[in-house]
Protein backbone atom coordinates (compact mmCIF):
# COMPACT_ATOMS: atom_id res chain seq x y z
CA UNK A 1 -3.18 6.89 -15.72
CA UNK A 2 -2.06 3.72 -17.79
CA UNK A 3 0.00 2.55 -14.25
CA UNK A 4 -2.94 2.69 -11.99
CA UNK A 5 -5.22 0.35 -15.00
CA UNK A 6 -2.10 -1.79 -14.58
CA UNK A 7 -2.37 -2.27 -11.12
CA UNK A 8 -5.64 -2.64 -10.82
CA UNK A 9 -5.73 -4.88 -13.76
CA UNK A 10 -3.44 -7.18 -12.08
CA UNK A 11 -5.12 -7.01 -8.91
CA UNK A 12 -8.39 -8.40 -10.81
CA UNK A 13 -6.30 -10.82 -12.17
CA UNK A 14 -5.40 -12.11 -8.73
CA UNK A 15 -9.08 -12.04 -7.36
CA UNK A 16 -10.01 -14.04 -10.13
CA UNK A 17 -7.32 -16.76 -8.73
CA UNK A 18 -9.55 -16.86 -5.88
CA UNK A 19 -6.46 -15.22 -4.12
CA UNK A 20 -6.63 -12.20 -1.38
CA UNK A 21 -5.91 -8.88 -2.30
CA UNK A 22 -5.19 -6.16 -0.65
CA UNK A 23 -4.87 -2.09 -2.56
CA UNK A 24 -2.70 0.63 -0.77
CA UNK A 25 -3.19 4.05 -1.78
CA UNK A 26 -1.31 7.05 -1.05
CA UNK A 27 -4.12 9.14 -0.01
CA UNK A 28 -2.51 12.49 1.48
CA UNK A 29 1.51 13.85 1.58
CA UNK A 30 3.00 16.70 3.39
CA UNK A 31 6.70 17.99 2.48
CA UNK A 32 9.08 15.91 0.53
CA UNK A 33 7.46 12.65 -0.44
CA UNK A 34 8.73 9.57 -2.29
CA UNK A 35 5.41 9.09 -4.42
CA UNK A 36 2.34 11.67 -5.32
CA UNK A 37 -1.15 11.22 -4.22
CA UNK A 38 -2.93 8.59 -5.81
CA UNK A 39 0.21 5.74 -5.85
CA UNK A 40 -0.91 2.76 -5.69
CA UNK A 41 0.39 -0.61 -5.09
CA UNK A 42 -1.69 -3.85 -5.01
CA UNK A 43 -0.58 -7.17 -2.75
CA UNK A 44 -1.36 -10.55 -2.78
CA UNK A 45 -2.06 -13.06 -0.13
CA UNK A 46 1.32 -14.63 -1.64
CA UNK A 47 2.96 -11.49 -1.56
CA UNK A 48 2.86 -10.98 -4.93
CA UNK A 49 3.06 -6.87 -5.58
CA UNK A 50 2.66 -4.78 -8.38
CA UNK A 51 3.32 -0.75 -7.92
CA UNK A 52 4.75 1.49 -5.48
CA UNK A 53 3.57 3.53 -2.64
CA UNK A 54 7.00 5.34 -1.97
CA UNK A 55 9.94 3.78 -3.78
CA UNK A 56 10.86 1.14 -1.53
CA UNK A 57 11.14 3.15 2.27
CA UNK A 58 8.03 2.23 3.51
CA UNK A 59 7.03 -0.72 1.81
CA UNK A 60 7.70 -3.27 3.74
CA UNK A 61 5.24 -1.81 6.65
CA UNK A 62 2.46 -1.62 4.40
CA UNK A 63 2.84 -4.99 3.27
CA UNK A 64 3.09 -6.44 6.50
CA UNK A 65 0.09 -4.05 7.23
CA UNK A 66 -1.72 -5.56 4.20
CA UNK A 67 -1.20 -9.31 5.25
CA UNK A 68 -3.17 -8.48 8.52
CA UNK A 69 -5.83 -6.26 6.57
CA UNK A 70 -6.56 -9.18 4.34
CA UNK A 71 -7.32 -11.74 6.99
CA UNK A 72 -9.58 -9.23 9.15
CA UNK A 73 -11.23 -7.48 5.90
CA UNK A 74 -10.55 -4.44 7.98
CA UNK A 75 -8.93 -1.19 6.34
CA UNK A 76 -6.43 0.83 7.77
CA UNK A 77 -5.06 4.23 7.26
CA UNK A 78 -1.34 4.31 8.03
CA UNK A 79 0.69 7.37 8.65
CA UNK A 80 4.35 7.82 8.36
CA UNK A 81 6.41 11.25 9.05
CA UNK A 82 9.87 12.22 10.19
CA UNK A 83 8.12 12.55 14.04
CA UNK A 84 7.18 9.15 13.51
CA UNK A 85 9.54 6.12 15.38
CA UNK A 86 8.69 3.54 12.90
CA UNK A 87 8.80 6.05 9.99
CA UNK A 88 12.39 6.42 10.76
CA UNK A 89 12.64 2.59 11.51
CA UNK A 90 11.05 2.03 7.50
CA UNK A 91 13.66 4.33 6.29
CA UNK A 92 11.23 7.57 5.78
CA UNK A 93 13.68 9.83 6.04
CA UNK A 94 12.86 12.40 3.33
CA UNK A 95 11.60 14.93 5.59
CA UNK A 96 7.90 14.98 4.75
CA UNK A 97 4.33 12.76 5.27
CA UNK A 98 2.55 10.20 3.76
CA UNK A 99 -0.63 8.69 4.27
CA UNK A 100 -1.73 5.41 2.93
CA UNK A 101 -4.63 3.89 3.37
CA UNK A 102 -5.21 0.11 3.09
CA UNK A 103 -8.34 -2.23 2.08
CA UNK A 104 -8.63 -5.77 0.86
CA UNK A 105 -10.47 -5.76 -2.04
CA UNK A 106 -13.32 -8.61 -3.20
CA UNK A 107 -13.89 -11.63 -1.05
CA UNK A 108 -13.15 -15.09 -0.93
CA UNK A 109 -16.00 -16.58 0.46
């Protein structure tokens, strides 16, 4: 449990900079997955990140998810799986599912 304080302690920490922040959560998995239900990984307007939602192969999507997510406020539940193009394209090749979903936490305004 001491990881997820982390993360969201660092997260706070951001907010607090008056910098965006968005929180991905691994929120359902089917077959082989990288990381267990409940992985988290928090991201930064600057792209600063702290934890992992699968070890590095699918990463890079939700980031690029999270950028958008914190400039519309809206959250987003991404799904990756070997049937899935752009799973295969974000190197999610372990032969199972994942499921993360994606808020910005706190507001600037």
């Amino acid at each position: 449990m001491k990881q997820f304080d982390e993360i969201l302690h660092k997260a706070a920490l951001w907010r607090k900079n008056n910098k965006s922040v968005a929180l991905a959560t691994v929120v359902s998995t089917w077959g082989s997955s990288p990381r267990p239900v409940g992985s988290q990984m928090a991201i930064s307007e600057n792209l600063d990140i702290h934890g992992s939602v699968s070890g590095g192969c699918i990463e890079g999507s939700v980031i690029s998810a999270a950028q958008e997510i914190m400039k519309t406020g809206v959250p987003k539940l991404l799904k990756y799986g070997v049937s899935n193009t752009e799973a295969w394209e974000v190197g999610l090749t372990c032969g199972g599912k994942v499921e993360v979903f994606v808020e910005k936490i706190g507001d600037n305004d």
